[in-house]
Protein backbone atom coordinates (compact mmCIF):
# COMPACT_ATOMS: atom_id res chain seq x y z
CA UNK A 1 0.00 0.00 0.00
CA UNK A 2 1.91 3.08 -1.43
CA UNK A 3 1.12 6.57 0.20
CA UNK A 4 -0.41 6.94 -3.68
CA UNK A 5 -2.66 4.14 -3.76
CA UNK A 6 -3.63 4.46 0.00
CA UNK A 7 -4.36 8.62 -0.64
CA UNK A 8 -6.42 7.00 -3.96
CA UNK A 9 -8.72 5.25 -1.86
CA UNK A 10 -9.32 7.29 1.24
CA UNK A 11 -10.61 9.62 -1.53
CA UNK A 12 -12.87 6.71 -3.07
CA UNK A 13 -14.09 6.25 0.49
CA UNK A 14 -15.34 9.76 0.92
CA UNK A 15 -16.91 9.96 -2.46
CA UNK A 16 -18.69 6.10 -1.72
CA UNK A 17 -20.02 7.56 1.67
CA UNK A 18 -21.44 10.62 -0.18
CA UNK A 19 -22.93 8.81 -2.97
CA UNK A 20 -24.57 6.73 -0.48
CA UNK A 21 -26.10 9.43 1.59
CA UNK A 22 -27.40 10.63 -1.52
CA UNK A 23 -29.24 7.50 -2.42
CA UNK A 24 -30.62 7.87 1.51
CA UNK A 25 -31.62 11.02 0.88
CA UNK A 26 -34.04 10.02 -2.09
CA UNK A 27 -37.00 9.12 -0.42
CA UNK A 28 -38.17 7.32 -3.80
CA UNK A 29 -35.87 3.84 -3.12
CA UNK A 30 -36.78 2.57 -6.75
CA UNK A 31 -36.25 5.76 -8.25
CA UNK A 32 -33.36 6.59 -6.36
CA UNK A 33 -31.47 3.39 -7.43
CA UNK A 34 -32.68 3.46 -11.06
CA UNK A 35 -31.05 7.40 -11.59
CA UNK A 36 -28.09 6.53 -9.71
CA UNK A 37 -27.80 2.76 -12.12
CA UNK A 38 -28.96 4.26 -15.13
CA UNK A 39 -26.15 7.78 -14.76
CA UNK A 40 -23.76 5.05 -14.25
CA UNK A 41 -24.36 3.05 -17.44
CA UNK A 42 -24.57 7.12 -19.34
CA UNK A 43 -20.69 7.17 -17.93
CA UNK A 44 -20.20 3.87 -18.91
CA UNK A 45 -21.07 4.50 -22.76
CA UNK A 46 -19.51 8.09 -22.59
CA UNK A 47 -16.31 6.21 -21.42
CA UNK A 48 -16.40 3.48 -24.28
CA UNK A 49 -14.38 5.38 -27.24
CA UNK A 50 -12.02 6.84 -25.07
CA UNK A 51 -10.42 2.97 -23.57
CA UNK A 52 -9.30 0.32 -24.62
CA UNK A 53 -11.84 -3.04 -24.11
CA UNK A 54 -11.63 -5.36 -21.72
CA UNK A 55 -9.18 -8.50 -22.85
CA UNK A 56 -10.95 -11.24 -22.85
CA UNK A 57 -9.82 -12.98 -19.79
CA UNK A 58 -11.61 -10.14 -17.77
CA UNK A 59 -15.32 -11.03 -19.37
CA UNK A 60 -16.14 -13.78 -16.91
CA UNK A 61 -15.56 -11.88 -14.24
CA UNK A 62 -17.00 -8.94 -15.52
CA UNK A 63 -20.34 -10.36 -16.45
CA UNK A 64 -20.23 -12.68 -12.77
CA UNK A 65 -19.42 -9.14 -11.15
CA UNK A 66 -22.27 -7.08 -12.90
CA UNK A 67 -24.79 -10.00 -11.70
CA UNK A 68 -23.90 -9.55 -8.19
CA UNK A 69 -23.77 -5.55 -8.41
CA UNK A 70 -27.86 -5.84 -9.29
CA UNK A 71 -28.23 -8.02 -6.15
CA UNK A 72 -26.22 -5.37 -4.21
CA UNK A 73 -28.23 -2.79 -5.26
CA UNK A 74 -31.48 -4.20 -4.84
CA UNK A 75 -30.42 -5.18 -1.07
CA UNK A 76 -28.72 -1.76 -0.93
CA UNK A 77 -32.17 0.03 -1.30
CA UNK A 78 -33.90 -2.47 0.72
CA UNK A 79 -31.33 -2.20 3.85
CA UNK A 80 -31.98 1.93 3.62
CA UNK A 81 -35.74 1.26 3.12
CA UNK A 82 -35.93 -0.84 6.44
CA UNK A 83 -33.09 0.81 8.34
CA UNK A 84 -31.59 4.14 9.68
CA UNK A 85 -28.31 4.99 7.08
CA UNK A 86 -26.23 5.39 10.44
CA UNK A 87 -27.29 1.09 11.14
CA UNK A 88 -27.63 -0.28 7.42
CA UNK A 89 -24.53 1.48 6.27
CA UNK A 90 -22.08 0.42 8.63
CA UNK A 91 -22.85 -3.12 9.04
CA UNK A 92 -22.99 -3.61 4.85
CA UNK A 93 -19.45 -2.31 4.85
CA UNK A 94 -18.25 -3.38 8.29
CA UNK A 95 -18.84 -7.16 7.21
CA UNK A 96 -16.85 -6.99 3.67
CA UNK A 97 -13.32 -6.72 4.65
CA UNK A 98 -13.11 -10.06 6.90
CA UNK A 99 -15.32 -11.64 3.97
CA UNK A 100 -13.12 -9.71 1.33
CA UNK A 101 -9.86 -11.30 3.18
CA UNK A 102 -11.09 -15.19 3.22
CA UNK A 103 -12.07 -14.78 -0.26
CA UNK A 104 -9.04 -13.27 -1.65
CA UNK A 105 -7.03 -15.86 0.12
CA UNK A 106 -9.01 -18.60 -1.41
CA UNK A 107 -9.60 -17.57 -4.99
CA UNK A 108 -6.76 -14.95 -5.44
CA UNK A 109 -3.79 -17.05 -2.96
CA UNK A 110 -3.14 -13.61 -1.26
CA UNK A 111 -2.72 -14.52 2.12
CA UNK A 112 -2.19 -10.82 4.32
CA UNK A 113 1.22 -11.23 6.20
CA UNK A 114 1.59 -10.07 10.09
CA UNK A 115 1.57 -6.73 9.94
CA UNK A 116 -1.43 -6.40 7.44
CA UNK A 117 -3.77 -9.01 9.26
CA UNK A 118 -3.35 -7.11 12.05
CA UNK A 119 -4.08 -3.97 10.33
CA UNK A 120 -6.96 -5.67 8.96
CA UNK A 121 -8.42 -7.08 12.16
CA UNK A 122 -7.59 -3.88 13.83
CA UNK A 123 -9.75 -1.71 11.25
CA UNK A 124 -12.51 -4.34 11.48
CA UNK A 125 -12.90 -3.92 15.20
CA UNK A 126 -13.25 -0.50 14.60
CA UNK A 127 -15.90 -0.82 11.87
CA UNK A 128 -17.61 -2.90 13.98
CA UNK A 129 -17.67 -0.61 16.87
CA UNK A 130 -19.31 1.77 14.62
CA UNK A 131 -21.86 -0.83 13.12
CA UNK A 132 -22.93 -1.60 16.87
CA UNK A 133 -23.19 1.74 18.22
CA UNK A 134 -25.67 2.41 15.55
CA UNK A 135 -27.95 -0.40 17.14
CA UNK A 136 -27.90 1.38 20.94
CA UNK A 137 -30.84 1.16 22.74
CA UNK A 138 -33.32 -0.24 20.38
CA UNK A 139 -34.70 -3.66 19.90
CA UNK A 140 -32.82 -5.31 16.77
CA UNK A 141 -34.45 -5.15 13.74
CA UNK A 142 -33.53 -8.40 12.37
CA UNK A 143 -35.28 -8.07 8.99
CA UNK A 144 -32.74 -5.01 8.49
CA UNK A 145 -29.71 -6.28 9.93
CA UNK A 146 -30.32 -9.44 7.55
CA UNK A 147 -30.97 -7.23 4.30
CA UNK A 148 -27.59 -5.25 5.42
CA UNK A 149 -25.53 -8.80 5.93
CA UNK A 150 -26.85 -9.57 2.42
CA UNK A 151 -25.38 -6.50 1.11
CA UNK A 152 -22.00 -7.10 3.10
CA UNK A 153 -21.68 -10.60 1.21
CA UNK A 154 -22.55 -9.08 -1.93
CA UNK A 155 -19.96 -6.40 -1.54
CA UNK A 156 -16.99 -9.02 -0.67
CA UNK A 157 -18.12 -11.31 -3.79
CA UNK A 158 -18.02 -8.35 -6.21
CA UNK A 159 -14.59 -6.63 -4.80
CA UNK A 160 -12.70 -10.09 -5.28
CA UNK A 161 -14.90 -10.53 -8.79
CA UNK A 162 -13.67 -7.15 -10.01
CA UNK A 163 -10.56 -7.41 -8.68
CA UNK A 164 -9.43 -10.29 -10.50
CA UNK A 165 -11.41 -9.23 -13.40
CA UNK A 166 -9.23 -5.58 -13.69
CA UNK A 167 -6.40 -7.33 -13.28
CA UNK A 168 -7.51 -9.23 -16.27
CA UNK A 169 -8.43 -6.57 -18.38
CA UNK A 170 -5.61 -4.61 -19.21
CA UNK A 171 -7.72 -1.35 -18.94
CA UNK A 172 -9.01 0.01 -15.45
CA UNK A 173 -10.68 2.29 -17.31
CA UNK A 174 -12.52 0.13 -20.17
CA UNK A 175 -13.22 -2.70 -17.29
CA UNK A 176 -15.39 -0.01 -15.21
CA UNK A 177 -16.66 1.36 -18.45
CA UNK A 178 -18.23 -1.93 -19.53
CA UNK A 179 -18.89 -2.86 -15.91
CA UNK A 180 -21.41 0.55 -15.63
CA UNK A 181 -22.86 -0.16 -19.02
CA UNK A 182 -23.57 -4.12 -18.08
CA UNK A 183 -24.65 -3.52 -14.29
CA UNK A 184 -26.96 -0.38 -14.38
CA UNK A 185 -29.62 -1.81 -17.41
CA UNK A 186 -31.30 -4.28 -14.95
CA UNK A 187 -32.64 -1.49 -11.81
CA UNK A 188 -34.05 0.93 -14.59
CA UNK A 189 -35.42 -1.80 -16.87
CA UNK A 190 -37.50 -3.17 -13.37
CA UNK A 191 -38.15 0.23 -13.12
CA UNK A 192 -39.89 1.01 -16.03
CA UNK A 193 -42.01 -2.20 -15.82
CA UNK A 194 -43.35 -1.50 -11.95
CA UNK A 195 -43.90 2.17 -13.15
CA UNK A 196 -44.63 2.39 -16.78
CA UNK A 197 -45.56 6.12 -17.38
CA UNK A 198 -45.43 7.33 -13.74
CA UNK A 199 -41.36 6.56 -13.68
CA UNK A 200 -40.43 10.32 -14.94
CA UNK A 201 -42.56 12.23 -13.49
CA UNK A 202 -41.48 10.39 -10.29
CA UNK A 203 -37.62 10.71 -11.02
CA UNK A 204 -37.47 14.36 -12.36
CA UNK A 205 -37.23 16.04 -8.50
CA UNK A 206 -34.36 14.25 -8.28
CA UNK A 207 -33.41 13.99 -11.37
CA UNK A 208 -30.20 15.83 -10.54
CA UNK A 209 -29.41 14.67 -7.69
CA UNK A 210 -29.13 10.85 -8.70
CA UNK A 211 -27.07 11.74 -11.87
CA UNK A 212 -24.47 13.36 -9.38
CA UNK A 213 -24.61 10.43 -7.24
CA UNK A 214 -24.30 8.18 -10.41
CA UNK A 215 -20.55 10.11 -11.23
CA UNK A 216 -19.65 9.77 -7.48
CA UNK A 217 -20.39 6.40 -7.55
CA UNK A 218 -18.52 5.39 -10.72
CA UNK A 219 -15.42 7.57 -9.87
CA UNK A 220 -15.01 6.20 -6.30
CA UNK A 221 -15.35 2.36 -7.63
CA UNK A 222 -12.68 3.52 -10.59
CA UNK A 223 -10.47 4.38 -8.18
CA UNK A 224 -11.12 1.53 -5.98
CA UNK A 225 -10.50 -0.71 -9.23
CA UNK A 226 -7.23 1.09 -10.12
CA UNK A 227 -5.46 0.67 -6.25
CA UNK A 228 -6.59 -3.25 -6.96
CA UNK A 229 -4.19 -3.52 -9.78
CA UNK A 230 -1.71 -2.23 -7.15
CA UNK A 231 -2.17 -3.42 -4.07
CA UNK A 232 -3.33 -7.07 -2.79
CA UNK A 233 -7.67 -6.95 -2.26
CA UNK A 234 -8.29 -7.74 1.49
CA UNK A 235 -5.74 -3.83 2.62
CA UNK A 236 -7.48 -2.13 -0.26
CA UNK A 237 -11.05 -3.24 0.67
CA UNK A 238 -10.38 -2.88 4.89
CA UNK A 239 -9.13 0.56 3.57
CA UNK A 240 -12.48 1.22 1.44
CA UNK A 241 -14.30 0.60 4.24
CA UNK A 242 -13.25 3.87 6.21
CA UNK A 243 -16.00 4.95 4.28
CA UNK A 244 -17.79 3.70 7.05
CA UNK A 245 -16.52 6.61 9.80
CA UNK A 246 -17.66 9.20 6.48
CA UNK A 247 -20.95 7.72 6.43
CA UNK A 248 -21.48 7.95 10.14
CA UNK A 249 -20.75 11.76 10.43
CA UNK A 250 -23.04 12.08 7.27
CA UNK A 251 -25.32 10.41 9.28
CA UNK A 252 -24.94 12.94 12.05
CA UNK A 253 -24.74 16.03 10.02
CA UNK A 254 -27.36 15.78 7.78
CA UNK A 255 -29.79 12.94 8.91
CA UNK A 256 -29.49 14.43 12.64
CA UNK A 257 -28.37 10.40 13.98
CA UNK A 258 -25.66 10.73 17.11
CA UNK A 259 -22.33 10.17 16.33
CA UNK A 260 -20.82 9.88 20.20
CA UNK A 261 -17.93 9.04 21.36
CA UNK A 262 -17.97 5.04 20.92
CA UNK A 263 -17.79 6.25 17.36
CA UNK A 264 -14.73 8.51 17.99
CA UNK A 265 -12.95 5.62 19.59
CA UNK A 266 -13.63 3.65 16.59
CA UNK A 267 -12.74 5.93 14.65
CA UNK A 268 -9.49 5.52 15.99
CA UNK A 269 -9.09 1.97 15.78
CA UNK A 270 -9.57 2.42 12.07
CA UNK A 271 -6.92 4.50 12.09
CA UNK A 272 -4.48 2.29 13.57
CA UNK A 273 -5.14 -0.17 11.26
CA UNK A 274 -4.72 1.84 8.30
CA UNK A 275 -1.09 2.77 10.11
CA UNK A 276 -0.65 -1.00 10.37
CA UNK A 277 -1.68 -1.95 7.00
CA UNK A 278 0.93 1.09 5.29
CA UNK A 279 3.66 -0.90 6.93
CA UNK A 280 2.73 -3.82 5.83
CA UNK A 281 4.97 -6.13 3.67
């Protein structure tokens, strides 16, 4: 993890955390999700002349990868329709990097050494701590907590998917190109069919507002996709994840949920393992 590549996806953790609060903030879940799909496959086919293709040991991945994105998506929605963003957005990140690490040890052979399991483990406390403070004092919604599990498996499948699959490609660029194009027909198509006429007028108040989320979402996953051609996936995704501590002040700011200081110390802990993780290897 070079200071580049770690910078690289800090930033691709604040712009996932803000693209996510934007998809909270559109009360319209279905609508929401089909703006913020559909802008992505617009960037996709913008992207197309300017890159190279995918080579074609990338495809398999690519096309397993853009399955799973739909089924992230559609638990995505459901976890914010069920759930407070401070709860369902923590514990769908918090439980990819463990998930991220058996997977990429498995299917990739990248087994973390000392230094960067700690790192890991140390990071994943401290999502956790922020995944369980947003449960305080209520009764456990298990019908939410289960939707944002879902989404946490979905997320580890498609980070090891895509980051075999960019390794693949030759093209960081043409594989998220072709990955926005493939992914983001299937939300807008179901769309269409559970709304028929009343789709537009539904999506033009936030018409704007999902686009933007749309470019924040395919810039912070390019970058994401560019560190994995750098850097081994279980770092890179614990990394990602500080997206987590973003979302939770998001949370506070703008959705008025407490932050606290459990979430401070957390916070922390994250920060450790990040330290840990940069002197890895």
């Amino acid at each position: 993890m070079t200071p580049l590549v770690t910078a690289a996806v800090l930033l691709a953790a604040v712009t996932h955390a803000s693209w996510n609060a934007i998809a909270h903030r559109i009360t319209d879940k279905l609508v929401g999700s089909s703006l913020i799909a559909g802008g992505g496959v617009l960037i996709g086919l913008l992207l197309m002349p300017f890159c190279a293709a995918p080579a074609a040991g990338a495809w398999p991945y690519l096309i397993a990868s853009a399955v799973v994105h739909v089924a992230y998506f559609a638990l995505l929605m459901l976890s914010f329709r069920l759930g407070d963003f401070g709860q369902a957005y923590p514990i769908a990140r918090g439980t990819a990097p463990l998930l991220v690490t058996l997977f990429a040890a498995v299917f990739a052979h990248e087994v973390p050494d000392a230094p960067a399991a700690a790192g890991i483990a140390v990071s994943c406390a401290g999502l956790t701590g922020v995944a369980l403070w947003g449960l305080r004092g209520r009764r456990p919604d298990w019908t939410a907590i289960g939707a944002a599990l879902a989404t946490g498996l979905t997320i580890a499948a498609y980070t090891v998917l895509d980051g075999l699959g960019v390794r693949a490609s030759g093209s960081s660029v043409g594989y998220i190109a072709w990955l926005m194009a493939l992914q983001g027909l299937a939300i807008p198509a179901y769309a269409l069919y559970r709304r028929r006429g009343e789709l537009l007028t539904a999506a033009r108040p936030f018409a704007a507002l999902g686009l933007f989320g749309a470019l924040l979402s395919v810039f912070a996953y390019g970058l994401v996709l560019w560190a994995q051609t750098r850097a081994e996936l279980a770092p890179v995704a614990a990394l990602r994840e500080s997206s987590i501590i973003v979302g939770a002040a998001i949370g506070a700011v703008f959705f008025k949920e407490r932050f606290g200081a459990p979430r401070i110390a957390a916070a922390g802990l994250v920060v450790v393992g990040i330290g840990l993780m940069l002197h890895a290897g």
